[in-house]
ModelCIF file with pLDDT and N, C-alpha, C, O atoms, coordinates in Angstrom:
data_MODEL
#
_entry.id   MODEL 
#
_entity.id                         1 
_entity.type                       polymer 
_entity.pdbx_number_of_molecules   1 
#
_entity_poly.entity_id                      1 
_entity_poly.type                           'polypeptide(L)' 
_entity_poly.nstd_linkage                   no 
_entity_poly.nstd_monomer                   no 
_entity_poly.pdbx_seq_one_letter_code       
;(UNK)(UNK)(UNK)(UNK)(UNK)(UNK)(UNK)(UNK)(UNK)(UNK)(UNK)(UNK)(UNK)(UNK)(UNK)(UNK)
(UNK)(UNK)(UNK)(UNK)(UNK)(UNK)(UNK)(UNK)(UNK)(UNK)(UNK)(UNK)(UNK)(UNK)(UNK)(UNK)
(UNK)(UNK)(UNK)(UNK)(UNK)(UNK)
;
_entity_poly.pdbx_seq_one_letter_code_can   XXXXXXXXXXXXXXXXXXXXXXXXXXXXXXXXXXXXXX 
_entity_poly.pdbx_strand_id                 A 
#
loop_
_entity_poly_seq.entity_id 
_entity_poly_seq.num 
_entity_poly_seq.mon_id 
_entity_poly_seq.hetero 
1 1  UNK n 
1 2  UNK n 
1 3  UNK n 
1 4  UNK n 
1 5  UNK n 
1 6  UNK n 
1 7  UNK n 
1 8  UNK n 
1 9  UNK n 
1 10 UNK n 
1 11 UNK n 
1 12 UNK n 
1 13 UNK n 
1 14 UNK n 
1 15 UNK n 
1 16 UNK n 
1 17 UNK n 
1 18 UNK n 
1 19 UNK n 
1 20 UNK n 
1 21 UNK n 
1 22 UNK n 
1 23 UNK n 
1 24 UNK n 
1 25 UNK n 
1 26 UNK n 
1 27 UNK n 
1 28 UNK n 
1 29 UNK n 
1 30 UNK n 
1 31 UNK n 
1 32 UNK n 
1 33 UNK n 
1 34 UNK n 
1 35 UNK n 
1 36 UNK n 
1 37 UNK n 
1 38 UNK n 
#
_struct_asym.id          A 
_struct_asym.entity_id   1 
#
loop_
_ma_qa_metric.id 
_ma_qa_metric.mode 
_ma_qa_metric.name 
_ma_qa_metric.software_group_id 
_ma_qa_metric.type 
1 global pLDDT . pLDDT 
2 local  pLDDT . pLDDT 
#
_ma_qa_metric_global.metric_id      1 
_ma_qa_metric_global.metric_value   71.50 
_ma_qa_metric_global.model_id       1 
_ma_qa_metric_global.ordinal_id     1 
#
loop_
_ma_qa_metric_local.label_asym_id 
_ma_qa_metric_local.label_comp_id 
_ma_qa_metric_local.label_seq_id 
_ma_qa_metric_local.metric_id 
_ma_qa_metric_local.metric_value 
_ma_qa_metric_local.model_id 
_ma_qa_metric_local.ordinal_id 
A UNK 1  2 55.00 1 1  
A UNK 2  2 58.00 1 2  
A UNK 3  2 55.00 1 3  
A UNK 4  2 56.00 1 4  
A UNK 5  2 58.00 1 5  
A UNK 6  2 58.00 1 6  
A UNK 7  2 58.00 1 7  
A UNK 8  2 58.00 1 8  
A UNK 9  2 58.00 1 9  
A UNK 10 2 58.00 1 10 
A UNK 11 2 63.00 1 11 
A UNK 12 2 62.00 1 12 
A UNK 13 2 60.00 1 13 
A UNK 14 2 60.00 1 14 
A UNK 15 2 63.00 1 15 
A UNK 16 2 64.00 1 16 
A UNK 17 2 68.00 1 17 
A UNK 18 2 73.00 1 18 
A UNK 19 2 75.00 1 19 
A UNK 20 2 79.00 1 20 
A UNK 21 2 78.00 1 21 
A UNK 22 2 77.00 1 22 
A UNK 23 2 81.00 1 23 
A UNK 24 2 81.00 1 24 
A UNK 25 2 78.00 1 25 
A UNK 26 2 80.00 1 26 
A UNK 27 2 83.00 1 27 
A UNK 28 2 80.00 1 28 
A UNK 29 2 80.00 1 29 
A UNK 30 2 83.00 1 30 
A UNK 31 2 83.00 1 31 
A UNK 32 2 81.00 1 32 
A UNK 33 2 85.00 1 33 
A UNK 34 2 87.00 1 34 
A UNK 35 2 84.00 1 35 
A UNK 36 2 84.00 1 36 
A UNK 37 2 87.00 1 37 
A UNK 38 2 86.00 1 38 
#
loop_
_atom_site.group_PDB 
_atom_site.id 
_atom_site.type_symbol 
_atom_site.label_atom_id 
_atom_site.label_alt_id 
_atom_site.label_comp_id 
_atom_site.label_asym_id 
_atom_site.label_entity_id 
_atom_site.label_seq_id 
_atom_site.pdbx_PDB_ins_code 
_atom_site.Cartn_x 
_atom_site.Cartn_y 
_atom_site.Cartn_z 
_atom_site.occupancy 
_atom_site.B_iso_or_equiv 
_atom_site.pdbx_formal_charge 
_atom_site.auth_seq_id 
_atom_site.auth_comp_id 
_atom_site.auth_asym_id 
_atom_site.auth_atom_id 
_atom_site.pdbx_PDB_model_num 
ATOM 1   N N  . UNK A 1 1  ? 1.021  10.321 7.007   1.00 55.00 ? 1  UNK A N  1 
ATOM 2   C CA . UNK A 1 1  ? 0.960  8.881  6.758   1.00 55.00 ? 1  UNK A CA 1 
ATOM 3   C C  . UNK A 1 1  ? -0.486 8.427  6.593   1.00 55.00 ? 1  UNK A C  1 
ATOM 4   O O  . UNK A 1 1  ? -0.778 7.676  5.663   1.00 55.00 ? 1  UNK A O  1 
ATOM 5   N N  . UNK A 1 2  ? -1.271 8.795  7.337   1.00 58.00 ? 2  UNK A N  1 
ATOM 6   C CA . UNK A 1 2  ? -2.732 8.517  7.703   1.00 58.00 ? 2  UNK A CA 1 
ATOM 7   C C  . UNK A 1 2  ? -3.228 9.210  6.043   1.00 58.00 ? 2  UNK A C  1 
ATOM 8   O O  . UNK A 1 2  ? -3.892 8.488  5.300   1.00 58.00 ? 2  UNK A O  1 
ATOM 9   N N  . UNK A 1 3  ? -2.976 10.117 5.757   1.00 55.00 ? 3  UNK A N  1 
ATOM 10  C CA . UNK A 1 3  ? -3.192 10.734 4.118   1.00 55.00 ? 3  UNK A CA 1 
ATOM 11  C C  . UNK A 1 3  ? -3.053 9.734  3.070   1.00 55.00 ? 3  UNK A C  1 
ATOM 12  O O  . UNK A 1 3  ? -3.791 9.263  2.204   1.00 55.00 ? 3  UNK A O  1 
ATOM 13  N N  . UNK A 1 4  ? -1.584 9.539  3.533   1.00 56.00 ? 4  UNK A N  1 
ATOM 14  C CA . UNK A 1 4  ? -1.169 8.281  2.184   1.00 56.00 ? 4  UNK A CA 1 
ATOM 15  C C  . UNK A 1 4  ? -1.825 7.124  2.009   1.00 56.00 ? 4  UNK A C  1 
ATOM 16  O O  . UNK A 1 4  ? -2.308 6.754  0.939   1.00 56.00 ? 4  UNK A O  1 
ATOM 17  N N  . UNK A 1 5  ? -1.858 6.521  3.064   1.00 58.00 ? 5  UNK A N  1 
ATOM 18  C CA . UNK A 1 5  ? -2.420 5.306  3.108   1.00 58.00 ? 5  UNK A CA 1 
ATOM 19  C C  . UNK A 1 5  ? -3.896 4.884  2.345   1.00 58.00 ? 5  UNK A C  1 
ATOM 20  O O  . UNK A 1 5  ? -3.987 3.842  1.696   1.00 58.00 ? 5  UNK A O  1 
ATOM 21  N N  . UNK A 1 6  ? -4.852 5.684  2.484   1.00 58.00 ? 6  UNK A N  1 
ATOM 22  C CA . UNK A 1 6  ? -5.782 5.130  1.088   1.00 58.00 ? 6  UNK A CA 1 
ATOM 23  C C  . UNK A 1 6  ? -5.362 5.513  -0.067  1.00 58.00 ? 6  UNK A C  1 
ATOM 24  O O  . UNK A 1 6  ? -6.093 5.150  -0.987  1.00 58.00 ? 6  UNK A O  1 
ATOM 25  N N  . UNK A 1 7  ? -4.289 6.222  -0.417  1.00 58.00 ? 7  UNK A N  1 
ATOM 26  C CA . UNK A 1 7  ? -3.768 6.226  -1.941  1.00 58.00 ? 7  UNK A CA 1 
ATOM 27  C C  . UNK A 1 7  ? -2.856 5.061  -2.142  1.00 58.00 ? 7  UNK A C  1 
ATOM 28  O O  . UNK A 1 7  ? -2.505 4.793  -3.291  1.00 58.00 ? 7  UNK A O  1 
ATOM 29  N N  . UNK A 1 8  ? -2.398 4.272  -1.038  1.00 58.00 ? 8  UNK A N  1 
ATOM 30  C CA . UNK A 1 8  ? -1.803 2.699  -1.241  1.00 58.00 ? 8  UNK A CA 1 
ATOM 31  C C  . UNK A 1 8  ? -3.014 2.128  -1.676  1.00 58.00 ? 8  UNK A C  1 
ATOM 32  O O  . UNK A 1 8  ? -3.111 1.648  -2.805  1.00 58.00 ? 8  UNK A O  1 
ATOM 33  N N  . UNK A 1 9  ? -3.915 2.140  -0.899  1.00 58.00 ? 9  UNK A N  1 
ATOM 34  C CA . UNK A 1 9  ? -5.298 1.052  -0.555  1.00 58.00 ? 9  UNK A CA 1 
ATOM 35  C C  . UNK A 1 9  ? -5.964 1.116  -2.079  1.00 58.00 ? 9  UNK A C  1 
ATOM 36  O O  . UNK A 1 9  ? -6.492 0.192  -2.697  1.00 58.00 ? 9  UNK A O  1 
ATOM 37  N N  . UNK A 1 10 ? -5.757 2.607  -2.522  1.00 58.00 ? 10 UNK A N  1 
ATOM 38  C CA . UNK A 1 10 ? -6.518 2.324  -4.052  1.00 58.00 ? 10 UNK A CA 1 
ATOM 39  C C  . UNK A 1 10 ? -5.496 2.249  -5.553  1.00 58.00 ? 10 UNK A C  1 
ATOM 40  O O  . UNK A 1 10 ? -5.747 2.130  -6.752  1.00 58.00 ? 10 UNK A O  1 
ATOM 41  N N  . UNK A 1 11 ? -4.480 2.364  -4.881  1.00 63.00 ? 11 UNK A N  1 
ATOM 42  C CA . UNK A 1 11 ? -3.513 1.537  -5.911  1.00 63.00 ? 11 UNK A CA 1 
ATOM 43  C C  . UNK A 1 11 ? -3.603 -0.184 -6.156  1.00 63.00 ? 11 UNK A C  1 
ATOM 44  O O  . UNK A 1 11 ? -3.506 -0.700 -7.269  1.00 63.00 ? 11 UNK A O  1 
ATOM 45  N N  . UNK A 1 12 ? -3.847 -1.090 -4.633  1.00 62.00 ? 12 UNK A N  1 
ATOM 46  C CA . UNK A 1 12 ? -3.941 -1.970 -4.389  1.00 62.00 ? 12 UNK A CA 1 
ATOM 47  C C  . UNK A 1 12 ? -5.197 -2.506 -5.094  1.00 62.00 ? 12 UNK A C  1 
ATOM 48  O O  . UNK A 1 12 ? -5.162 -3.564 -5.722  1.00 62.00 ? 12 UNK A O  1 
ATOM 49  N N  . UNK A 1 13 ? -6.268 -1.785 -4.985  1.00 60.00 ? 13 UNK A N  1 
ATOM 50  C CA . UNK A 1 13 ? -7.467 -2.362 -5.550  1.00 60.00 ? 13 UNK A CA 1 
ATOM 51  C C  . UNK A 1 13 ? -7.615 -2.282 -7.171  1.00 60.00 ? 13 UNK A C  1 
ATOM 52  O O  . UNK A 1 13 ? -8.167 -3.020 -7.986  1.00 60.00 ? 13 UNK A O  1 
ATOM 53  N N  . UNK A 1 14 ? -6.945 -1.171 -7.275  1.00 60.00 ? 14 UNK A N  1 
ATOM 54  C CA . UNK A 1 14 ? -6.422 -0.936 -9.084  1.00 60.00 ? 14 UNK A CA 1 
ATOM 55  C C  . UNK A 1 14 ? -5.627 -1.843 -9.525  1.00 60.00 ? 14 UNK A C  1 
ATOM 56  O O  . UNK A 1 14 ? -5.591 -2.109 -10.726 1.00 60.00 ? 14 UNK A O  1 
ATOM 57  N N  . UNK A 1 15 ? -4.964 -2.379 -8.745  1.00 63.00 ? 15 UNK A N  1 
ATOM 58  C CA . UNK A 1 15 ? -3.456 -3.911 -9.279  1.00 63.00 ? 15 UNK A CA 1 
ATOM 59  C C  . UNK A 1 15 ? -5.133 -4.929 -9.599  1.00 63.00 ? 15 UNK A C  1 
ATOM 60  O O  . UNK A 1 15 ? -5.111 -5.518 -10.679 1.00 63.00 ? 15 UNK A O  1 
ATOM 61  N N  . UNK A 1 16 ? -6.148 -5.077 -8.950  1.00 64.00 ? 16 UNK A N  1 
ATOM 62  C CA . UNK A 1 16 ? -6.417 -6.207 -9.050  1.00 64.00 ? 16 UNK A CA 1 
ATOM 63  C C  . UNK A 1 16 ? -6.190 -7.082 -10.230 1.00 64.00 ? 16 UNK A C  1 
ATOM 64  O O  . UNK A 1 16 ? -5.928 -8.269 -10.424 1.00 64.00 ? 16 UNK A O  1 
ATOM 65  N N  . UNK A 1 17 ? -6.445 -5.762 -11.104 1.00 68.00 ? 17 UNK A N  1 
ATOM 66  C CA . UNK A 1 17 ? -6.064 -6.433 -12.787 1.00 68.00 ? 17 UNK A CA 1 
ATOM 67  C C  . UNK A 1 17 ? -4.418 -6.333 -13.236 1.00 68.00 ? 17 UNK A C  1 
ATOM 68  O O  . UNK A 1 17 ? -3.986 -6.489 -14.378 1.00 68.00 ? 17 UNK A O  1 
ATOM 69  N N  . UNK A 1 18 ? -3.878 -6.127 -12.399 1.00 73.00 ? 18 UNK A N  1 
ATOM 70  C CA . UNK A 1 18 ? -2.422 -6.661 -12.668 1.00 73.00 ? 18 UNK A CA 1 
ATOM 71  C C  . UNK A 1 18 ? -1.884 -7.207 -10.890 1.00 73.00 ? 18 UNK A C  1 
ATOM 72  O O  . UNK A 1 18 ? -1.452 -6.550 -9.942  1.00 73.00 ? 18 UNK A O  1 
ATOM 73  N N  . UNK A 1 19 ? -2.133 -8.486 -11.042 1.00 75.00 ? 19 UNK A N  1 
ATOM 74  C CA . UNK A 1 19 ? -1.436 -8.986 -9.413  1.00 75.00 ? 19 UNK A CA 1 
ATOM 75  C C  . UNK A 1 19 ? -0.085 -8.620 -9.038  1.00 75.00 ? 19 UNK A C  1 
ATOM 76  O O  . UNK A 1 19 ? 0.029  -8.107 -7.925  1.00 75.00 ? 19 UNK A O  1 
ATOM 77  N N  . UNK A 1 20 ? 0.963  -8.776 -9.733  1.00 79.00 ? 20 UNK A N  1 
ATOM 78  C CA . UNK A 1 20 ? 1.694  -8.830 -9.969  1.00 79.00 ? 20 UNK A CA 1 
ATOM 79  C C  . UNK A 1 20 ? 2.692  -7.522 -8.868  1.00 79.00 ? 20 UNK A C  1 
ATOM 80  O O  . UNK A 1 20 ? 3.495  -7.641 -7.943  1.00 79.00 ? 20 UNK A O  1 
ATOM 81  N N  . UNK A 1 21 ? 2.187  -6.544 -9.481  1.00 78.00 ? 21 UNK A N  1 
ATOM 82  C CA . UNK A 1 21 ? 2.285  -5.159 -8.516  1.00 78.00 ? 21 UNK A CA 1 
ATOM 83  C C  . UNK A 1 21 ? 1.970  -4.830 -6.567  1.00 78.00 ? 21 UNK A C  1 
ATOM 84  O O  . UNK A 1 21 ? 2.472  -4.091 -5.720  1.00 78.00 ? 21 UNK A O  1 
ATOM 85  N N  . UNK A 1 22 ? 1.052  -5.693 -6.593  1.00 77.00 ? 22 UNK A N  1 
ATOM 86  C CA . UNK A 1 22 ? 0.530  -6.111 -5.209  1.00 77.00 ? 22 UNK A CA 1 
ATOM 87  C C  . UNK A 1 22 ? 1.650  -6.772 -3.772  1.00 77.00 ? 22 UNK A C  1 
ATOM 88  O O  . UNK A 1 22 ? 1.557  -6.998 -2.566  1.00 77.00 ? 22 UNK A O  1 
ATOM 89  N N  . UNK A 1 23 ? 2.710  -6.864 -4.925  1.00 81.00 ? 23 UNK A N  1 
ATOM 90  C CA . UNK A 1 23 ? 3.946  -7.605 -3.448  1.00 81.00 ? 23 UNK A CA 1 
ATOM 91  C C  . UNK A 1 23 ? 4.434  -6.002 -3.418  1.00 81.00 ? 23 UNK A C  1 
ATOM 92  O O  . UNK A 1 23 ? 4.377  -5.532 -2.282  1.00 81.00 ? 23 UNK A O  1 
ATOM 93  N N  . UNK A 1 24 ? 4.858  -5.160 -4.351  1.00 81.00 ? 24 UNK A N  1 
ATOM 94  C CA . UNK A 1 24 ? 5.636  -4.067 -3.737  1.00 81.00 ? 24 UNK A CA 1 
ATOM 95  C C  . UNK A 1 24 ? 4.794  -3.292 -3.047  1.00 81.00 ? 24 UNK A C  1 
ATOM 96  O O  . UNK A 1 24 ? 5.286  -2.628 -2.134  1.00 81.00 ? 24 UNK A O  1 
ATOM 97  N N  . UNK A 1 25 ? 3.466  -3.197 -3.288  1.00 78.00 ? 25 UNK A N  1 
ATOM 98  C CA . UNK A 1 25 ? 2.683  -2.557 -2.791  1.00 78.00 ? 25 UNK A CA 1 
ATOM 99  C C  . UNK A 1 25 ? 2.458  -2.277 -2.034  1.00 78.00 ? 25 UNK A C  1 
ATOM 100 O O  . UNK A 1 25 ? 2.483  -1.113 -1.634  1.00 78.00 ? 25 UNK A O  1 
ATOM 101 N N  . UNK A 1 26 ? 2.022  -3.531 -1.298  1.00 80.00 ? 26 UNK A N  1 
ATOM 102 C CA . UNK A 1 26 ? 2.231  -4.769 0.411   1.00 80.00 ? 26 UNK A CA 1 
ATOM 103 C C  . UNK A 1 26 ? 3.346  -3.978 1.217   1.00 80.00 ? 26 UNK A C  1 
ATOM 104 O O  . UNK A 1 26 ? 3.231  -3.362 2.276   1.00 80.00 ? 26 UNK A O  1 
ATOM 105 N N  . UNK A 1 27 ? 4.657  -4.207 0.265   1.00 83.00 ? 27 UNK A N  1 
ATOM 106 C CA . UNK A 1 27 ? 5.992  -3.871 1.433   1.00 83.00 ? 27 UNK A CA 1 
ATOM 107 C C  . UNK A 1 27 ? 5.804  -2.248 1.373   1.00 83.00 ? 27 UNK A C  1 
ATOM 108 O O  . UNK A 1 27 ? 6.467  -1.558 2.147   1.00 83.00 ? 27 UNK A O  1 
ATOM 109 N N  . UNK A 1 28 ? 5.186  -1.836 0.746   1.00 80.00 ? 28 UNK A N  1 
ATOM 110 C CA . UNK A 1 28 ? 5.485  -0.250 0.858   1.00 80.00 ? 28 UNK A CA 1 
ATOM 111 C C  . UNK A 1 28 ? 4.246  0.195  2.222   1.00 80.00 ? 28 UNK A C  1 
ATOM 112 O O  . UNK A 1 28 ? 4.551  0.905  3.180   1.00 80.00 ? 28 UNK A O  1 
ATOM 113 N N  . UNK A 1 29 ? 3.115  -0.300 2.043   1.00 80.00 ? 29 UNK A N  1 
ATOM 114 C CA . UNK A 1 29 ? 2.332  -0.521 2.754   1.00 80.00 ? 29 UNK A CA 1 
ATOM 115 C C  . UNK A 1 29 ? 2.817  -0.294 4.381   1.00 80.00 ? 29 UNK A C  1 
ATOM 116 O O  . UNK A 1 29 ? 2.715  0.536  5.284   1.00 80.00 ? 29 UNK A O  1 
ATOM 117 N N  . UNK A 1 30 ? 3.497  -1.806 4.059   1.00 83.00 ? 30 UNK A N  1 
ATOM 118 C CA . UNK A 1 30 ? 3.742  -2.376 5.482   1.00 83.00 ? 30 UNK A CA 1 
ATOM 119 C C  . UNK A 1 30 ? 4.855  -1.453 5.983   1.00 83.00 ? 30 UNK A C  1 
ATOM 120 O O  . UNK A 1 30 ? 4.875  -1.305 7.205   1.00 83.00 ? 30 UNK A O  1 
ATOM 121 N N  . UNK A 1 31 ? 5.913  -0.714 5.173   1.00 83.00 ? 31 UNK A N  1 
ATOM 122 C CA . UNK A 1 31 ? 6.675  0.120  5.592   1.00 83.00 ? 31 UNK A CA 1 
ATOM 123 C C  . UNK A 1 31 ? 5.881  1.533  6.797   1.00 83.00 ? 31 UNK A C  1 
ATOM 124 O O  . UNK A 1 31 ? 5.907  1.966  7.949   1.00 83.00 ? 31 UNK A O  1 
ATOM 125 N N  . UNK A 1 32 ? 5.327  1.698  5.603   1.00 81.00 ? 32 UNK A N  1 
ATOM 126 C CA . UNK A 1 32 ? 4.284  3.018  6.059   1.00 81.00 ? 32 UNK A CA 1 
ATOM 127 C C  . UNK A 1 32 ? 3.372  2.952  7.474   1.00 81.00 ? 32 UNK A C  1 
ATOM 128 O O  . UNK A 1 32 ? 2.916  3.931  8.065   1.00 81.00 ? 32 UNK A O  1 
ATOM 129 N N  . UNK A 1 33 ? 3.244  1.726  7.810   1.00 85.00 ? 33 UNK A N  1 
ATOM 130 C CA . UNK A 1 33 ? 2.098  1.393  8.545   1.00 85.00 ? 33 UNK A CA 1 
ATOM 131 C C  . UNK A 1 33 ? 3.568  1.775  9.714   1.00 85.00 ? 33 UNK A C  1 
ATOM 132 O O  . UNK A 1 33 ? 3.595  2.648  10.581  1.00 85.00 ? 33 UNK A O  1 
ATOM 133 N N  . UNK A 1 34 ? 4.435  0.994  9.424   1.00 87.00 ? 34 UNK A N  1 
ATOM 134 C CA . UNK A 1 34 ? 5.619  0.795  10.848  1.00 87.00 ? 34 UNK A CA 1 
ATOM 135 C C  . UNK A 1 34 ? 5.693  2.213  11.193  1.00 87.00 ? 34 UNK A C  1 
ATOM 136 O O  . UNK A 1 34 ? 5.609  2.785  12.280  1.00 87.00 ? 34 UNK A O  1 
ATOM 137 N N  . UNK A 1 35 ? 5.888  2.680  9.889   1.00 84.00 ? 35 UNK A N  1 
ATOM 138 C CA . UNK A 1 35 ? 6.440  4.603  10.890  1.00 84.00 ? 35 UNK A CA 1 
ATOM 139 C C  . UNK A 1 35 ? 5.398  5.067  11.453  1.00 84.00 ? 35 UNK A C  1 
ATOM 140 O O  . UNK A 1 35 ? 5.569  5.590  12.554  1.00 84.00 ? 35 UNK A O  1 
ATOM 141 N N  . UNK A 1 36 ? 3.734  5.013  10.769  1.00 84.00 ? 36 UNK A N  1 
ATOM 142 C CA . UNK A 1 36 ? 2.711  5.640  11.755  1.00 84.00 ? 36 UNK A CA 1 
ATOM 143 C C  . UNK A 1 36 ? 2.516  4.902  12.790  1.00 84.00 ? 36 UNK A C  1 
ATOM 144 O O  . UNK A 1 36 ? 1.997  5.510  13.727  1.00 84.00 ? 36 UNK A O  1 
ATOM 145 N N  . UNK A 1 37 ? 2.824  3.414  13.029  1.00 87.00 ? 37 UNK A N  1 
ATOM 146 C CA . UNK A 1 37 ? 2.558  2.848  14.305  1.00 87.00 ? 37 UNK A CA 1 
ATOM 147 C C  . UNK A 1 37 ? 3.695  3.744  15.830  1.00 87.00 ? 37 UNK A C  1 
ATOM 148 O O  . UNK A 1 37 ? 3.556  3.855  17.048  1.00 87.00 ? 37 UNK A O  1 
ATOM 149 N N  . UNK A 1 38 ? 4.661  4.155  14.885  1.00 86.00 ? 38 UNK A N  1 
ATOM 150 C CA . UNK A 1 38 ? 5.917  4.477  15.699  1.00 86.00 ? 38 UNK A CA 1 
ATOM 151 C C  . UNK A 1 38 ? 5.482  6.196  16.203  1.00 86.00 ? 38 UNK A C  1 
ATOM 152 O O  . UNK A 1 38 ? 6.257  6.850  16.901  1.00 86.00 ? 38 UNK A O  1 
#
C-alpha cells in the first residue's frame, strides 16, 4: 500500500490538467489509505 500510494499522488498531480479525474482519484486514495490504516 505504502508503494502505491505515490503512484496515486502522481496521478493526482498529472489530473491537474484534467480536474475532472481527481474525485475518483480521491476515493481510490481514500480507499487505500483505510486498508493501510487497518
Amino acid at each position: 500500500f505504502l508503494f502505491l500510494l505515490p503512484v496515486f499522488f502522481f496521478q493526482m498531480t498529472k489530473s491537474v490538467t484534467n480536474p475532472e479525474e481527481l474525485g475518483g482519484l480521491a476515493s481510490q486514495m481514500t480507499n487505500d489509505y483505510g486498508h493501510l490504516a487497518l
